[in-house]
C-alpha atoms as a PDB file:
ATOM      1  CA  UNK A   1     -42.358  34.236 108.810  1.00  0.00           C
ATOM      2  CA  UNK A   2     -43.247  30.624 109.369  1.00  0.00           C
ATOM      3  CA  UNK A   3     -46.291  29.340 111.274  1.00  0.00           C
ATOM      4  CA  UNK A   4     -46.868  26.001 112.745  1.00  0.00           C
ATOM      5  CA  UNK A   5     -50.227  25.387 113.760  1.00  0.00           C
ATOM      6  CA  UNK A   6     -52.271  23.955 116.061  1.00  0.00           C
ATOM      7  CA  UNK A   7     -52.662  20.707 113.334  1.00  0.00           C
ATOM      8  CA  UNK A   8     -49.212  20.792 112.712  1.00  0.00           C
ATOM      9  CA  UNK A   9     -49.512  22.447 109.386  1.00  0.00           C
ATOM     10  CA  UNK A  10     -46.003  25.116 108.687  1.00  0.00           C
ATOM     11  CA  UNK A  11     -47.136  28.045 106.914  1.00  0.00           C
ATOM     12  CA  UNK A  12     -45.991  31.141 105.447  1.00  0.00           C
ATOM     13  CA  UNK A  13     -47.226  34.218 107.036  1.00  0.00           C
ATOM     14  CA  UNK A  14     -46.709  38.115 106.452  1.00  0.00           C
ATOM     15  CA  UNK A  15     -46.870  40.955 109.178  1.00  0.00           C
ATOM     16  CA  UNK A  16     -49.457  42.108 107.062  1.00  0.00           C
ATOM     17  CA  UNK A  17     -51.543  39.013 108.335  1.00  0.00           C
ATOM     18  CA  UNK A  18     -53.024  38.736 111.556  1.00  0.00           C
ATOM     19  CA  UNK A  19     -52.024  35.602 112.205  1.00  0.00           C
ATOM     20  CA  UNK A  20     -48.500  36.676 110.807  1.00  0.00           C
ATOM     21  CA  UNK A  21     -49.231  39.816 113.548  1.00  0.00           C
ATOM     22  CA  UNK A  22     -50.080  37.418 116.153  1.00  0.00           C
ATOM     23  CA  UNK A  23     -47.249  35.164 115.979  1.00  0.00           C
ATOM     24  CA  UNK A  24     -44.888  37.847 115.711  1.00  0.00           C
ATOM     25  CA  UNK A  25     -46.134  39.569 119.002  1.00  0.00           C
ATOM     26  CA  UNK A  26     -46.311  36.124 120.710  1.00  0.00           C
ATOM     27  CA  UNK A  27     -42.626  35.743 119.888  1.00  0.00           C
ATOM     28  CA  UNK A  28     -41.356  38.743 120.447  1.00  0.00           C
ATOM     29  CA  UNK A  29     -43.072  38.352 124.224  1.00  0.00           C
ATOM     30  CA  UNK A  30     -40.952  35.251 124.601  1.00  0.00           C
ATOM     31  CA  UNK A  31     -37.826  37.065 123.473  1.00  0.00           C
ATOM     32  CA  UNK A  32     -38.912  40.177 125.784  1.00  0.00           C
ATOM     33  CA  UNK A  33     -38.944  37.842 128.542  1.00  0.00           C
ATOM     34  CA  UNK A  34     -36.156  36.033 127.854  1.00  0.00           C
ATOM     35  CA  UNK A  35     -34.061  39.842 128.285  1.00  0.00           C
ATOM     36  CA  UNK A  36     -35.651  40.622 131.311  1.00  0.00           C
ATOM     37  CA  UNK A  37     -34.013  37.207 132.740  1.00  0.00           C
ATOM     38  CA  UNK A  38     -30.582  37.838 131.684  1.00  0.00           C
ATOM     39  CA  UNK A  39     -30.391  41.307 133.385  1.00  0.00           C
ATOM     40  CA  UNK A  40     -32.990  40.368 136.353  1.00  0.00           C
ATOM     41  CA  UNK A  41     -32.525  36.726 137.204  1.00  0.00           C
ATOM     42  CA  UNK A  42     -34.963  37.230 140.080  1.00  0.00           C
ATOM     43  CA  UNK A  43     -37.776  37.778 137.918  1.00  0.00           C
ATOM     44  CA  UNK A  44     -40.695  35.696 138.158  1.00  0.00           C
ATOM     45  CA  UNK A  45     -42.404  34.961 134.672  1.00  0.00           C
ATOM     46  CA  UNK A  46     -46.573  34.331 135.121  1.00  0.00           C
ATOM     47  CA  UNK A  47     -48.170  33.128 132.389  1.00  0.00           C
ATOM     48  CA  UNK A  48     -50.498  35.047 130.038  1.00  0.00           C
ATOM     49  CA  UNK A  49     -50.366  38.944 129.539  1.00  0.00           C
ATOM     50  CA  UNK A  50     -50.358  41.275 132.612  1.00  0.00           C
ATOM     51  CA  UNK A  51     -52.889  43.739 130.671  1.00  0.00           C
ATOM     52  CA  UNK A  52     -55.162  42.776 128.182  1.00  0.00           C
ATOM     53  CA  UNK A  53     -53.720  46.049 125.937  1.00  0.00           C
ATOM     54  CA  UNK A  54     -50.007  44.348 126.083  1.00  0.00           C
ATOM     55  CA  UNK A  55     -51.318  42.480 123.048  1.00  0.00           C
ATOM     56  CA  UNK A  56     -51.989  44.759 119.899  1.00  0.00           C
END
């Protein structure tokens, strides 16, 4: 997977990585979020993790 970081630097990063880990779960909350707003339009998005073990 590719990485752009904070200096603007695109990298490639494996799962095996924790910043390949990191940006995968960051994603994939985006994407999880994005689902829950297609079948519950009412939802209200907050920002940051409800519980501090949502993030592995």
């Amino acid at each position: 997977m590719k990485v752009l970081r904070k200096n603007g630097e695109i990298v490639e990063v494996s799962f095996a990585e924790q910043e390949g880990k990191k940006a995968f779960w960051h994603t994939s909350a985006h994407v999880l979020a994005q689902a829950v707003k297609r079948l519950y339009p009412e939802t209200k998005c907050a920002i940051g993790p409800a519980r501090k073990w949502f993030l592995l």
